[in-house]
Protein backbone atom coordinates (compact mmCIF):
# COMPACT_ATOMS: atom_id res chain seq x y z
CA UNK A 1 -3.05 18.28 -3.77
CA UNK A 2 0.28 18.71 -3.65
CA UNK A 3 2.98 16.80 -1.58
CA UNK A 4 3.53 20.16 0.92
CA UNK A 5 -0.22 20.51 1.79
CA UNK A 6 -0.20 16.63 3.03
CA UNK A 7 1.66 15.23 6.73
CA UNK A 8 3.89 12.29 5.21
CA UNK A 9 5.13 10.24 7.95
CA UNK A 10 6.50 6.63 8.58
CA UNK A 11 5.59 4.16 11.57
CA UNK A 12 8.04 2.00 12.46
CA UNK A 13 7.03 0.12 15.77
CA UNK A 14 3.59 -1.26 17.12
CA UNK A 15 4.27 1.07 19.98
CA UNK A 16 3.69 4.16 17.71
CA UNK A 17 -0.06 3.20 16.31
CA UNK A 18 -2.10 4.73 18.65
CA UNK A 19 -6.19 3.58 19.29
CA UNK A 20 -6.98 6.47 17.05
CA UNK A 21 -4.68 5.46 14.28
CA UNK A 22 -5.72 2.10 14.50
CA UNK A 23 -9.17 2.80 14.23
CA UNK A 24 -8.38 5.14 11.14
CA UNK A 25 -6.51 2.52 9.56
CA UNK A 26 -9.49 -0.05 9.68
CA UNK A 27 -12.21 2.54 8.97
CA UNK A 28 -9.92 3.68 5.54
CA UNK A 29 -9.38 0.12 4.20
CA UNK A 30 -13.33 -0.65 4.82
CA UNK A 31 -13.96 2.31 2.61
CA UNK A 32 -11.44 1.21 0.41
CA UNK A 33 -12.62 -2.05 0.12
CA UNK A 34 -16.24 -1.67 -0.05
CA UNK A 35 -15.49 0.67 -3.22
CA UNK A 36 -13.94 -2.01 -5.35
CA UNK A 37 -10.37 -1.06 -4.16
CA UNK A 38 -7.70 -3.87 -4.86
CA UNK A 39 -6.75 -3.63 -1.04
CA UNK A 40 -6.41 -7.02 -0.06
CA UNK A 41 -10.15 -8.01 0.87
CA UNK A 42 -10.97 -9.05 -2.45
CA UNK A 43 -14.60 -9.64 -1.63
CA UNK A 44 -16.65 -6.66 -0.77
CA UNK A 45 -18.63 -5.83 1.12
CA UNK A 46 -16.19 -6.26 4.21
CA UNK A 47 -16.66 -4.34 7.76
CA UNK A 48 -14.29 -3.64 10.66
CA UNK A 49 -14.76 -6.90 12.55
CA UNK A 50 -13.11 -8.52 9.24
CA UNK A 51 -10.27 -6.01 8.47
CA UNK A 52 -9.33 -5.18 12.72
CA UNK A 53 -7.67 -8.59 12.97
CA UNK A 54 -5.60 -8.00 9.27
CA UNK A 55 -4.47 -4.04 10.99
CA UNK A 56 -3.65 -5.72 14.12
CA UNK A 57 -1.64 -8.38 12.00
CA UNK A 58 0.07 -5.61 10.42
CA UNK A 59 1.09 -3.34 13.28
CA UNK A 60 2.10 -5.83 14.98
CA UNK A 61 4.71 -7.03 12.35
CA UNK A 62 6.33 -3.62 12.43
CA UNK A 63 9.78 -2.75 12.43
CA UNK A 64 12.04 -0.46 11.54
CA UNK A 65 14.34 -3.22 9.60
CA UNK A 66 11.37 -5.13 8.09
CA UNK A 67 7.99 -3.00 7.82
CA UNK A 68 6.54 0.29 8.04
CA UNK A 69 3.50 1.83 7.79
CA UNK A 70 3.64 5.37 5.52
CA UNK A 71 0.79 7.58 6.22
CA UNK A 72 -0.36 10.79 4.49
CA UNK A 73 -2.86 13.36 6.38
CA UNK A 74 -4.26 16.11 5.24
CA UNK A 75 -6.35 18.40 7.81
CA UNK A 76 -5.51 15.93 10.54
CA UNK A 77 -7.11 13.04 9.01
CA UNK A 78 -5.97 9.78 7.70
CA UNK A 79 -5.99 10.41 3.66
CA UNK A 80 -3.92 7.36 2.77
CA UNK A 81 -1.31 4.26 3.46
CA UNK A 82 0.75 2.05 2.67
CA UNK A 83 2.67 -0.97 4.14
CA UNK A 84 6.35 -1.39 2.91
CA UNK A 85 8.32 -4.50 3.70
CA UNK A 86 11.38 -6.52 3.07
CA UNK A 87 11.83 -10.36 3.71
CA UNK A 88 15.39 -10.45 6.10
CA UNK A 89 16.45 -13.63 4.12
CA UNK A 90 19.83 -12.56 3.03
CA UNK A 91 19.25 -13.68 -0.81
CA UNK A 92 16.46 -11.12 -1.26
CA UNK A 93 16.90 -8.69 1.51
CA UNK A 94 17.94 -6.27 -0.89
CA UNK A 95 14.20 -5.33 -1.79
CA UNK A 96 11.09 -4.62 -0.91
CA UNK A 97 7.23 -5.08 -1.43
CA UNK A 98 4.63 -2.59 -1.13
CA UNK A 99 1.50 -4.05 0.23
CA UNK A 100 -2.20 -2.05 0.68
CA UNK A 101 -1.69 1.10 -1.26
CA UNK A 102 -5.18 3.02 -0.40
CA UNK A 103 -6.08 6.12 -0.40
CA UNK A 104 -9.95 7.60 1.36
CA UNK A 105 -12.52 7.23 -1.34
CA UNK A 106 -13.89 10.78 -1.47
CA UNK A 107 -9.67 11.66 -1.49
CA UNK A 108 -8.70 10.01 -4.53
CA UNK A 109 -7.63 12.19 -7.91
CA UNK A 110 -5.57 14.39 -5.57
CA UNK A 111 -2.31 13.04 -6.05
CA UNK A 112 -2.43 11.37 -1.92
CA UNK A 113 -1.43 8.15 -3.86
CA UNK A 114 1.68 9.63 -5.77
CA UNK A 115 2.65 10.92 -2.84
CA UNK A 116 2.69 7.99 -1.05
CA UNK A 117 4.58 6.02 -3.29
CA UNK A 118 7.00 9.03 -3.75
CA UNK A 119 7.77 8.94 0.04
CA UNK A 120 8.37 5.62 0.17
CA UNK A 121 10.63 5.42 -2.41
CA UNK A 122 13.04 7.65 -0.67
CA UNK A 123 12.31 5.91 2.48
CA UNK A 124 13.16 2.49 1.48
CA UNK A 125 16.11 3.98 -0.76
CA UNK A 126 17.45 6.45 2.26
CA UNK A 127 16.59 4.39 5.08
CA UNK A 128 16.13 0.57 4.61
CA UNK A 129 18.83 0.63 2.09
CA UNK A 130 16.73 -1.24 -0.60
CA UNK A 131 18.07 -1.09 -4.33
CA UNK A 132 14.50 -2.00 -5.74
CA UNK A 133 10.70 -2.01 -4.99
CA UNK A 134 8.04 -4.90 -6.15
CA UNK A 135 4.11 -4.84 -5.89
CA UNK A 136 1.64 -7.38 -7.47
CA UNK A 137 -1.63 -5.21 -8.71
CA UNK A 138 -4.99 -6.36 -9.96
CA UNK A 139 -5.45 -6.24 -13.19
CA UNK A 140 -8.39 -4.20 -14.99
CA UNK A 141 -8.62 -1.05 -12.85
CA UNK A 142 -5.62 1.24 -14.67
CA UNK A 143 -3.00 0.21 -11.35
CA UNK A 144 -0.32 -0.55 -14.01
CA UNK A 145 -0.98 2.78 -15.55
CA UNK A 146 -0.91 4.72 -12.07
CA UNK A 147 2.66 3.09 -10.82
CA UNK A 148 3.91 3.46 -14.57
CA UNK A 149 3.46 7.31 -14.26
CA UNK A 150 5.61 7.16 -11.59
CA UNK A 151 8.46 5.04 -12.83
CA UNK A 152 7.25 1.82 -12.20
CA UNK A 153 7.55 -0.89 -14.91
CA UNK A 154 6.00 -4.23 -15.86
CA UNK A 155 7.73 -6.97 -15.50
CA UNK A 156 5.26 -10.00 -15.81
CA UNK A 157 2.16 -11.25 -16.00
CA UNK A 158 -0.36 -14.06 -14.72
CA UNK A 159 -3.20 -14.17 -16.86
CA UNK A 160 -6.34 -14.77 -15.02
CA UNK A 161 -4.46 -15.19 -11.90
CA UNK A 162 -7.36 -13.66 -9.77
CA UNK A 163 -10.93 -14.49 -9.69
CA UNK A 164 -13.73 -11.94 -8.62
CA UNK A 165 -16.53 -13.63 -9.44
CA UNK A 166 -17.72 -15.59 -11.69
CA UNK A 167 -16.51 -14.41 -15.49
CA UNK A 168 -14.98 -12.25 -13.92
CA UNK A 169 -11.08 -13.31 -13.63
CA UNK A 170 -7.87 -10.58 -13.49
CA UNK A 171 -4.51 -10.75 -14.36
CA UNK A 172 -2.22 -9.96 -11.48
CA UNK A 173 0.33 -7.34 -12.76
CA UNK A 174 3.88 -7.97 -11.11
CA UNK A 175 5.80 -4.98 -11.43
CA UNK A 176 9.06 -3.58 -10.46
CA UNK A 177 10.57 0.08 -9.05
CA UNK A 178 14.26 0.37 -9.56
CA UNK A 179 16.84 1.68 -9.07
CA UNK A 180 15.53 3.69 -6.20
């Protein structure tokens, strides 16, 4: 799929997630989640009573300086988001963090994920004014492989950093998007 048949847009205030939305957002990220998606719920299986409060968190943190929500549809529906935000501490204010790239399950190999990160790239670039992007990935699904297609690079590593289960401990992948 490419970039022209999906709706890319930002939101940029509480105010702007409708009931709808917010119910997309939550139904997405359980489907996410519940698939083995490194989302932020690292402990599947999760349902919407558990990941409302986390969207409500979210919205409600929203601002056009700080944190925005970039969602792609395609027919209408919710395919995909992301969160993008910056810390407005003057020492680091000059980047930003992506947080809960996800894309539907029965979506994903269509390129909704590139184009994501694409749009946000320019939006954090054009608009926030951010010189660089960081995200922390879990390690042992391909992520690093995914963002390095796109220009993102490695920058560290904490081995083991993240623990699953039992034998079953990930690095967490820090890596780095700039210049934008």
């Amino acid at each position: 799929m490419d970039d022209s048949a999906l709706d890319l847009r930002q939101v940029t205030t509480p105010d702007e997630v409708s009931p709808e939305l917010r119910r997309e957002l939550v139904a997405c990220w359980v489907e996410v989640t519940n698939a083995g998606g490194a989302a932020g719920f690292p402990f599947p299986p999760v349902d919407a009573g558990q990941v409302s409060p986390a969207v409500d968190s979210l919205v409600a943190g929203l601002a056009p300086e700080t944190s925005r929500l970039v969602l792609a549809s395609a027919g209408g529906d919710l395919a995909g988001w992301l969160n993008v935000r910056r810390d407005p501490f003057a020492l680091v204010a000059h980047w930003g963090t992506l947080h809960h790239v996800q894309t539907r399950t029965g979506l994903r190999g269509r390129g909704i994920g590139a184009a994501l990160v694409r749009h946000v790239r320019r939006i954090a670039r054009d608009e926030m004014g951010l010189e660089q992007l960081r995200l922390a990935a879990r390690g042992g699904v391909g992520l690093e492989t995914f963002y390095g297609r796109l220009g993102w690079r490695e920058i560290g590593r904490w081995p083991g950093a993240l623990r699953l289960g039992p034998g079953d401990d990930r690095d967490e992948i820090l890596m780095v998007l700039a210049p934008l």
